[in-house]
PDB file of N, CA and C in Angstrom:
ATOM      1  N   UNK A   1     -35.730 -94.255 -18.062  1.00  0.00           N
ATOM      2  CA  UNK A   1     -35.275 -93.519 -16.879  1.00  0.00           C
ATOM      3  C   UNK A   1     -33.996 -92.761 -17.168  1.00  0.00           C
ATOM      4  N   UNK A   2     -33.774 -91.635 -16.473  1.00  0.00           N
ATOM      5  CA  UNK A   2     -32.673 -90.509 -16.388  1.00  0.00           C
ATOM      6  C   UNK A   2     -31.394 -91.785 -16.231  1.00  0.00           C
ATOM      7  N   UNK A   3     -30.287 -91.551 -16.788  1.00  0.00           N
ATOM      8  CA  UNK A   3     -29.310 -92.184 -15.805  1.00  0.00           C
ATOM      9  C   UNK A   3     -28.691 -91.392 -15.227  1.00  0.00           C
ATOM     10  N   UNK A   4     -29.131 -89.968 -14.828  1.00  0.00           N
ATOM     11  CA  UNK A   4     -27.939 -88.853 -14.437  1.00  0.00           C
ATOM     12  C   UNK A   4     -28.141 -88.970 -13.086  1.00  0.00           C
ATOM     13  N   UNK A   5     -28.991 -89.572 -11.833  1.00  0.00           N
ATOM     14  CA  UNK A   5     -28.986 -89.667 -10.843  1.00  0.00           C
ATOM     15  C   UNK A   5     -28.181 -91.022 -10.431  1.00  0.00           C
ATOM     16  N   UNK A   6     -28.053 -91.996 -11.386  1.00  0.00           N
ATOM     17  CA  UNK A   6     -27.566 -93.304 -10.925  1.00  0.00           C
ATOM     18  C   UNK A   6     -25.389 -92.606 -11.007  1.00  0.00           C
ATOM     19  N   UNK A   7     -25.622 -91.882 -12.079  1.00  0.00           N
ATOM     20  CA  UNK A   7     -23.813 -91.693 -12.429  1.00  0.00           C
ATOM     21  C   UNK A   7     -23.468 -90.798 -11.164  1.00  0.00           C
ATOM     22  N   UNK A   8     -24.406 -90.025 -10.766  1.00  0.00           N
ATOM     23  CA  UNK A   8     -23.765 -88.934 -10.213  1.00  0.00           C
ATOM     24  C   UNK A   8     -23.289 -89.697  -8.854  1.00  0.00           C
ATOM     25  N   UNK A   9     -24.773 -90.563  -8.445  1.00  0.00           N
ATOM     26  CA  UNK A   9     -24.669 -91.430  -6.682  1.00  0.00           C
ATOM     27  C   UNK A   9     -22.824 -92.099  -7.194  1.00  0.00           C
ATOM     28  N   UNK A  10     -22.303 -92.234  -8.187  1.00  0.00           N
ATOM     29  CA  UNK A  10     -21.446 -92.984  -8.691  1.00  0.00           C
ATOM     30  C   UNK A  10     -19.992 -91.607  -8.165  1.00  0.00           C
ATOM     31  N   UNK A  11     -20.467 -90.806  -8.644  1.00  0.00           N
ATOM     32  CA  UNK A  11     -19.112 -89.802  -8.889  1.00  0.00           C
ATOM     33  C   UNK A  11     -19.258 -89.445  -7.221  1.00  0.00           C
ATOM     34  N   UNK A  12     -20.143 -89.261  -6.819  1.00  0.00           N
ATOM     35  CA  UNK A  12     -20.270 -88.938  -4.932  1.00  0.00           C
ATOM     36  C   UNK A  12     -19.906 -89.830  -3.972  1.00  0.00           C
ATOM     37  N   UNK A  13     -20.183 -91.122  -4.694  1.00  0.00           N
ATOM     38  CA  UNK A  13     -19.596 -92.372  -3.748  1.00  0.00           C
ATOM     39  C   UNK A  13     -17.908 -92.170  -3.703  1.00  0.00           C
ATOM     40  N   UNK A  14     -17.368 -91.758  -4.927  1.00  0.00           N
ATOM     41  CA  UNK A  14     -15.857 -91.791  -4.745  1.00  0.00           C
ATOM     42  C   UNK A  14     -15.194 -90.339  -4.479  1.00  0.00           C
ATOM     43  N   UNK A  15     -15.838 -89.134  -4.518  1.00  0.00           N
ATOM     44  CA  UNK A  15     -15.622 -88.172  -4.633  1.00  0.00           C
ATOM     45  C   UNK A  15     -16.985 -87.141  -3.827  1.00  0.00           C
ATOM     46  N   UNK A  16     -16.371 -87.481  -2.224  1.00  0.00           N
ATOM     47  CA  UNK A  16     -17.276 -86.639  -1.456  1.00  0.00           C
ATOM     48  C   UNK A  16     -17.857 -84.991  -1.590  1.00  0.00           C
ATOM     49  N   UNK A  17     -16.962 -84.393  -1.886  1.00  0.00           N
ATOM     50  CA  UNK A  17     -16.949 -83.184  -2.358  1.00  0.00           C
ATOM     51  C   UNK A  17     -18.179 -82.967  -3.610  1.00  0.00           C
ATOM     52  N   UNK A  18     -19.563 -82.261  -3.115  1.00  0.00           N
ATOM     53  CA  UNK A  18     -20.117 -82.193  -3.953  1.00  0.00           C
ATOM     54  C   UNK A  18     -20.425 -80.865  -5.324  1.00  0.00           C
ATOM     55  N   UNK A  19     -19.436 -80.489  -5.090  1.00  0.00           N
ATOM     56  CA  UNK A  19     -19.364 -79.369  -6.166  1.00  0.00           C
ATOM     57  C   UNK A  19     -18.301 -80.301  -7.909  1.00  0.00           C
ATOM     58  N   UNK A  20     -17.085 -81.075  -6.797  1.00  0.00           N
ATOM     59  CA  UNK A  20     -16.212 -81.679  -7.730  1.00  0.00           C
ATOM     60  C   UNK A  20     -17.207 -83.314  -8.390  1.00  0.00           C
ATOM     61  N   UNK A  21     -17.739 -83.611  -7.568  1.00  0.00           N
ATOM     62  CA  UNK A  21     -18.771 -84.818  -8.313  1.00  0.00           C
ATOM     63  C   UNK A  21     -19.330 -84.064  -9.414  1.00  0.00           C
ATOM     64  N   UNK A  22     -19.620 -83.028  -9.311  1.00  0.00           N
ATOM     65  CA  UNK A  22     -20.552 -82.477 -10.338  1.00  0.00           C
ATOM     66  C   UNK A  22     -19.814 -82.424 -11.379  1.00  0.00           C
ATOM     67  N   UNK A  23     -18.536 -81.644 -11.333  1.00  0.00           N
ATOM     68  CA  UNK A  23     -17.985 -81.337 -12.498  1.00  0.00           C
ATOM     69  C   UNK A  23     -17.392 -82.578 -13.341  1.00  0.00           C
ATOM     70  N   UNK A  24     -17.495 -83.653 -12.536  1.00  0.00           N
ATOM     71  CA  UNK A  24     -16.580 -84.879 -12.896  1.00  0.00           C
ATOM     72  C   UNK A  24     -18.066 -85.782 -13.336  1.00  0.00           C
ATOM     73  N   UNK A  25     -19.371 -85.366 -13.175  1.00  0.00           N
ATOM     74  CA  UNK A  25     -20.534 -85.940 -13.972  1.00  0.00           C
ATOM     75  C   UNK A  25     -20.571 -85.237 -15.277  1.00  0.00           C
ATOM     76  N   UNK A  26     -20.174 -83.774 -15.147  1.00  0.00           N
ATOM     77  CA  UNK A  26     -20.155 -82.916 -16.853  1.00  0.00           C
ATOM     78  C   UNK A  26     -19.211 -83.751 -17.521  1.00  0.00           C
ATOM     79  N   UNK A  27     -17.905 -83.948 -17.356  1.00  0.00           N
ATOM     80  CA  UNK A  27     -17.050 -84.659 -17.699  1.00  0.00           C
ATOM     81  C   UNK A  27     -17.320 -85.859 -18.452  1.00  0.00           C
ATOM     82  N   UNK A  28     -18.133 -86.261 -17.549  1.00  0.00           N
ATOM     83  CA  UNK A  28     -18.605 -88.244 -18.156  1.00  0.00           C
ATOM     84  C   UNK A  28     -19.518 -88.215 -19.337  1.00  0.00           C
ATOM     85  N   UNK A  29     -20.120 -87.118 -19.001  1.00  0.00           N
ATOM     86  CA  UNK A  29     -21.587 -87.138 -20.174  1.00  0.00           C
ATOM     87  C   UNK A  29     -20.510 -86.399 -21.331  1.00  0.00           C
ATOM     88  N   UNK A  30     -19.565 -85.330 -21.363  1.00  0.00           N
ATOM     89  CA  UNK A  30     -18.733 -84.841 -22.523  1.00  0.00           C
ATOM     90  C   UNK A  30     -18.580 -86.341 -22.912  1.00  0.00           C
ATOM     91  N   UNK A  31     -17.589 -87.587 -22.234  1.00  0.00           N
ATOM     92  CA  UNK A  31     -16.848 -88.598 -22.552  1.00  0.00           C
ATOM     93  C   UNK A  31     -17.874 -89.925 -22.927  1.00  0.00           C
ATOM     94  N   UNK A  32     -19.047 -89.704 -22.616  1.00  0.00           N
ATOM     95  CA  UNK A  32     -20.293 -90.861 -23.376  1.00  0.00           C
ATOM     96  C   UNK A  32     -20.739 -90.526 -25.041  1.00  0.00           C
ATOM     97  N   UNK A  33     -20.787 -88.673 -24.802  1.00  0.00           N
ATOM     98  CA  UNK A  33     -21.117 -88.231 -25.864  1.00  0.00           C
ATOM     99  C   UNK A  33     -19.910 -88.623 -27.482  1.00  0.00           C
ATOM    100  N   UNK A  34     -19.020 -88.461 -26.691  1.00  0.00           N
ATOM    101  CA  UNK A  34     -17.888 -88.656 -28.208  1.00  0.00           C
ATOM    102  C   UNK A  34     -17.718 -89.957 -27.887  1.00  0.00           C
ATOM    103  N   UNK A  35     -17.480 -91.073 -27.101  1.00  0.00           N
ATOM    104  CA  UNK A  35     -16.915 -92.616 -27.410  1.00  0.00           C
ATOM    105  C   UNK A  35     -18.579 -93.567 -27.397  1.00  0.00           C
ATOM    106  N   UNK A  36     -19.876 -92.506 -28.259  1.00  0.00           N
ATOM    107  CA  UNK A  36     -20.759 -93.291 -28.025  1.00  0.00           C
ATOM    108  C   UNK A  36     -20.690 -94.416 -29.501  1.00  0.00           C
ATOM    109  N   UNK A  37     -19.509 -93.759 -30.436  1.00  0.00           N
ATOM    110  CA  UNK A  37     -19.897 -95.195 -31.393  1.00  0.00           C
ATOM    111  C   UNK A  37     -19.048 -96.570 -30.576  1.00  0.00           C
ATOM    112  N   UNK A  38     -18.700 -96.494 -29.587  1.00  0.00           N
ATOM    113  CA  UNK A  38     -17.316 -97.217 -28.931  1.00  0.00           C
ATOM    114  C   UNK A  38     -18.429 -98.501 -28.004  1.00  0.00           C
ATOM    115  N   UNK A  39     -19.564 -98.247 -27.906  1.00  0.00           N
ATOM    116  CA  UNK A  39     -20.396 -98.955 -27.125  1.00  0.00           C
ATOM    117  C   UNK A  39     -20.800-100.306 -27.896  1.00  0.00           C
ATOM    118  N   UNK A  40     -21.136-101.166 -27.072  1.00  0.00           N
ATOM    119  CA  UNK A  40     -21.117-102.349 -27.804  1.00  0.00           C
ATOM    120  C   UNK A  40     -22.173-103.081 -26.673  1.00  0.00           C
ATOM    121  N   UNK A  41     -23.404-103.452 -26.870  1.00  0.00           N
ATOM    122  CA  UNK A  41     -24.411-103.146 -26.459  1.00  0.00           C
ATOM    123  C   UNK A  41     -23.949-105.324 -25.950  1.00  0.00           C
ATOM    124  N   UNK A  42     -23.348-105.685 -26.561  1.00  0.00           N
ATOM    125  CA  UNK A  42     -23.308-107.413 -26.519  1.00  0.00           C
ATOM    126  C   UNK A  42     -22.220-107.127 -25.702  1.00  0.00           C
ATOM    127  N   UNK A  43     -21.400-106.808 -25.342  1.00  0.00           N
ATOM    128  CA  UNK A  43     -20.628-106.446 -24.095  1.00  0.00           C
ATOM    129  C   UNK A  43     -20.897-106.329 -22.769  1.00  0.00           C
ATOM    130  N   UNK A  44     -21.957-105.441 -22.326  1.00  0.00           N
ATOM    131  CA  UNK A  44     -22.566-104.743 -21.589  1.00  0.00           C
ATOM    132  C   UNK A  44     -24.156-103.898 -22.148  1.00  0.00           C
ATOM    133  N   UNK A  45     -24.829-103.724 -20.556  1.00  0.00           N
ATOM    134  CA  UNK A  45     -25.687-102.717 -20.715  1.00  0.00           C
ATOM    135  C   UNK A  45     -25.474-101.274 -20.644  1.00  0.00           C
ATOM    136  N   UNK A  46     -26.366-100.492 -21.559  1.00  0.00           N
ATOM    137  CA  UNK A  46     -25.699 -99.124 -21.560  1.00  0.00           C
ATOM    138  C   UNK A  46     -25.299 -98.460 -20.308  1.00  0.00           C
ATOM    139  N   UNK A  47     -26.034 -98.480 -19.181  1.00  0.00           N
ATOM    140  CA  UNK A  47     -26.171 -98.302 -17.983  1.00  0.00           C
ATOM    141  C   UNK A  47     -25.116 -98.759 -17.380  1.00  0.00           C
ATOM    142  N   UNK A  48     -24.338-100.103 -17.261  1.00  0.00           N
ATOM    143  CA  UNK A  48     -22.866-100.665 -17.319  1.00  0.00           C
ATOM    144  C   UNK A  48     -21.690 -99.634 -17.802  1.00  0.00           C
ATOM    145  N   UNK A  49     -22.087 -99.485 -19.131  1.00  0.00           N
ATOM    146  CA  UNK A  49     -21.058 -98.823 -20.130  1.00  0.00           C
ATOM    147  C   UNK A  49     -21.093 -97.280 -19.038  1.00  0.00           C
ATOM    148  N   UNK A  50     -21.987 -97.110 -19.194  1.00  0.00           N
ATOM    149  CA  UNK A  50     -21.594 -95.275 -18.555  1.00  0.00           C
ATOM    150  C   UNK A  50     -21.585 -95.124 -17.276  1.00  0.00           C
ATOM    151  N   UNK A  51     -21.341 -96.230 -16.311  1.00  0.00           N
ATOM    152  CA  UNK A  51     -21.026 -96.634 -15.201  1.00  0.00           C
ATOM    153  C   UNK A  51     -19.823 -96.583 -15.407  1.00  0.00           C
ATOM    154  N   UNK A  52     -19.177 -97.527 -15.848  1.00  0.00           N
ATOM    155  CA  UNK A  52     -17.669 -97.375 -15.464  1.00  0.00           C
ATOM    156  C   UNK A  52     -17.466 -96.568 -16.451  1.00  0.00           C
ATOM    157  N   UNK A  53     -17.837 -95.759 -17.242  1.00  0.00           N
ATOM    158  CA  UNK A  53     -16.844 -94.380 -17.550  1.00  0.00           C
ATOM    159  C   UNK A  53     -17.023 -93.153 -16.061  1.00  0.00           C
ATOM    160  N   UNK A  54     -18.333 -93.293 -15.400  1.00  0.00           N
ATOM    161  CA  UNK A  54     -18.247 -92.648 -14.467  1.00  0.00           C
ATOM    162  C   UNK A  54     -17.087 -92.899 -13.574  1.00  0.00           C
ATOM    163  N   UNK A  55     -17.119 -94.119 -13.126  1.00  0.00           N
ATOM    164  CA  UNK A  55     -16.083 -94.924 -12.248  1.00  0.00           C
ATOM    165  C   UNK A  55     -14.840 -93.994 -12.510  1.00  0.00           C
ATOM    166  N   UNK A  56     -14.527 -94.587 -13.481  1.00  0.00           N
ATOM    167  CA  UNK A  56     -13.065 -94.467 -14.400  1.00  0.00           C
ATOM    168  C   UNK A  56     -12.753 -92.830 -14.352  1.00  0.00           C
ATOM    169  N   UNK A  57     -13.699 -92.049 -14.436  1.00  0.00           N
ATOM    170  CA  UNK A  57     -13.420 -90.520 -14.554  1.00  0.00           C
ATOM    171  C   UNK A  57     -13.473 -89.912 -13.374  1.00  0.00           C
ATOM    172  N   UNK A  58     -14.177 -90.544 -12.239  1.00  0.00           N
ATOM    173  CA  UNK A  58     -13.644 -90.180 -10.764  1.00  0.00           C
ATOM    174  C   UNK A  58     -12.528 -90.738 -10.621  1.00  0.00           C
ATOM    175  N   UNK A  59     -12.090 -91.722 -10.533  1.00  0.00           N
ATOM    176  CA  UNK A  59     -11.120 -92.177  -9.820  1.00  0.00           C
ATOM    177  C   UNK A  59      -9.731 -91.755 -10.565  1.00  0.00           C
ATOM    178  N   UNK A  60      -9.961 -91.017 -11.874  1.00  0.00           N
ATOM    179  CA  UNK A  60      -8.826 -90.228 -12.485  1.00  0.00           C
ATOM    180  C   UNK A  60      -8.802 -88.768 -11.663  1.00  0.00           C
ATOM    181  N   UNK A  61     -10.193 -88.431 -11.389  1.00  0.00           N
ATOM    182  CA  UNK A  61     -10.198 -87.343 -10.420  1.00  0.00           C
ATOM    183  C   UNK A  61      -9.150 -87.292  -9.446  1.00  0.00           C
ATOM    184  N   UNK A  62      -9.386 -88.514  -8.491  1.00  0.00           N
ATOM    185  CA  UNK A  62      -8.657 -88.940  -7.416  1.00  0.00           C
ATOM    186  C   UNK A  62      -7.372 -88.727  -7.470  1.00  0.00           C
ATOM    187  N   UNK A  63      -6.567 -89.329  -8.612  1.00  0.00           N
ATOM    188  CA  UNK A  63      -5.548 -89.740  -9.138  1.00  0.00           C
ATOM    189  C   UNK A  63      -5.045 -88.480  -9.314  1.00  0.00           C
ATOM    190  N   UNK A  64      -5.762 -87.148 -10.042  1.00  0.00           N
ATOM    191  CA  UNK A  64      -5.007 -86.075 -10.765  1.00  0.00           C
ATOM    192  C   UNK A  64      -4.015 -85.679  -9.510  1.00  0.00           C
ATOM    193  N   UNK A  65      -2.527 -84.778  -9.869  1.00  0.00           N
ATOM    194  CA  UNK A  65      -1.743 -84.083  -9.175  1.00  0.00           C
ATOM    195  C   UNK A  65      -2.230 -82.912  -8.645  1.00  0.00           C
ATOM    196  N   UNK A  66      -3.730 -82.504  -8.951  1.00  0.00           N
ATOM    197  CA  UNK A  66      -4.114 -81.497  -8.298  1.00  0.00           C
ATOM    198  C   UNK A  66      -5.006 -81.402  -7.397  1.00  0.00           C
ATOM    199  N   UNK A  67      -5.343 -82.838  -7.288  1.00  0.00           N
ATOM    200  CA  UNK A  67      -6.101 -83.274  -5.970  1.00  0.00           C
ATOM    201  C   UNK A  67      -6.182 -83.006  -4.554  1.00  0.00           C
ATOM    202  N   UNK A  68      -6.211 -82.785  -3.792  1.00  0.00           N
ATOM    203  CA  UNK A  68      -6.128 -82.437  -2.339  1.00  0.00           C
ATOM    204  C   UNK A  68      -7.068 -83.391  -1.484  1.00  0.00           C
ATOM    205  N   UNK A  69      -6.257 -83.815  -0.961  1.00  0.00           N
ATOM    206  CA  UNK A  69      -6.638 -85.032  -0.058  1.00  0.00           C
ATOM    207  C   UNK A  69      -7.579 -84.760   1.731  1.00  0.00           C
ATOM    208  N   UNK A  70      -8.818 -84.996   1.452  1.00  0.00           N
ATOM    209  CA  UNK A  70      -9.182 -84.376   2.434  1.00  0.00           C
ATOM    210  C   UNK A  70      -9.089 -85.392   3.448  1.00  0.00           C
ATOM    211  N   UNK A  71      -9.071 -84.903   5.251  1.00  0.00           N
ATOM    212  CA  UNK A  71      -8.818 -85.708   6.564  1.00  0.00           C
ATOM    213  C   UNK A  71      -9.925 -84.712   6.960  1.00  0.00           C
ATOM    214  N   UNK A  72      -9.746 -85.729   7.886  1.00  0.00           N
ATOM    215  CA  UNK A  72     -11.014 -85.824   8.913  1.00  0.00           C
ATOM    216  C   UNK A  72     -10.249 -85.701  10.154  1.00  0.00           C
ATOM    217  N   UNK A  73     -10.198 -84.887  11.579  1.00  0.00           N
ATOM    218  CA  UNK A  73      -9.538 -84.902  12.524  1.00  0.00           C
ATOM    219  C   UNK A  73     -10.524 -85.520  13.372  1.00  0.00           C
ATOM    220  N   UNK A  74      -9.581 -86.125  14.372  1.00  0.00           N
ATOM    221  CA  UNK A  74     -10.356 -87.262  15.475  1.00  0.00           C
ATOM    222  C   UNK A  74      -9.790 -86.712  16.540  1.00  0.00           C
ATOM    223  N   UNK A  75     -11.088 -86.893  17.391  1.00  0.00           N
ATOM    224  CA  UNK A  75     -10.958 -85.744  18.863  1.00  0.00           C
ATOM    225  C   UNK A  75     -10.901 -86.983  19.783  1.00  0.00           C
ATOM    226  N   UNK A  76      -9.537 -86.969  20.463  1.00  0.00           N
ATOM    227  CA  UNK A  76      -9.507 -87.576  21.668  1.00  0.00           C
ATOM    228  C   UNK A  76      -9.741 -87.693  22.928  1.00  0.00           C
ATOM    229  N   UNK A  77     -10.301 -86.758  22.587  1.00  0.00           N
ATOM    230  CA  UNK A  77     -10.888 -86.628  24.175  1.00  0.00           C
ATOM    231  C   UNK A  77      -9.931 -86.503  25.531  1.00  0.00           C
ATOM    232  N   UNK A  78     -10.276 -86.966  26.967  1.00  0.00           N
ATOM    233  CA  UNK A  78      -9.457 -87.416  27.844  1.00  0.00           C
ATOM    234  C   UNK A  78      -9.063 -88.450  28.104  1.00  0.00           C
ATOM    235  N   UNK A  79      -9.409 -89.797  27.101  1.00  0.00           N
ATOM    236  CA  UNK A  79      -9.377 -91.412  27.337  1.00  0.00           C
ATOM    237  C   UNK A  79      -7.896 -91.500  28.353  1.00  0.00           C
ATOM    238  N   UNK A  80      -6.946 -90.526  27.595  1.00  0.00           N
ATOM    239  CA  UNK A  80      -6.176 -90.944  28.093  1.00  0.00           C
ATOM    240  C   UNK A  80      -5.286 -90.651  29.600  1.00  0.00           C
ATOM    241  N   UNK A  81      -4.581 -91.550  30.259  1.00  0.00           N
ATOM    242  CA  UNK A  81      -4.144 -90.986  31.439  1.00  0.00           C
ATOM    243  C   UNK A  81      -3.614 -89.911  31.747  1.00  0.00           C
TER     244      UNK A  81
END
């Protein structure tokens, strides 16, 4: 099976924005491709392994200084007096 649908549900879970999930799935597959002698199969399953590099490369997303933090505005209505 593909794992590019399991990483991506991965990069979208932490990173709503679906244009930036994407670019941060190119990212992961660049970062599987060069640290693939780094895998160690008695460690983890491969599927594990390129899980948390997904993880790990969103949540650096998150982290970068060029991030922009998105809100959500909440409508109050008249609840109040």
């Amino acid at each position: 099976r593909s794992a590019s649908p399991r990483l991506f549900a991965i990069c979208l879970r932490l990173l709503p924005d679906r244009a930036e999930a994407e670019d941060v799935l190119q990212e992961v597959f660049t970062a599987i491709w060069h640290k693939a002698e780094q895998f160690d199969p008695s460690r983890a399953s491969a599927m594990a392994w390129m899980g948390m590099i997904a993880r790990n490369r969103a949540i650096d997303r998150l982290r970068s200084p060029g991030h922009a933090v998105r809100t959500t505005a909440i409508e109050l209505g008249d609840e109040l007096p």
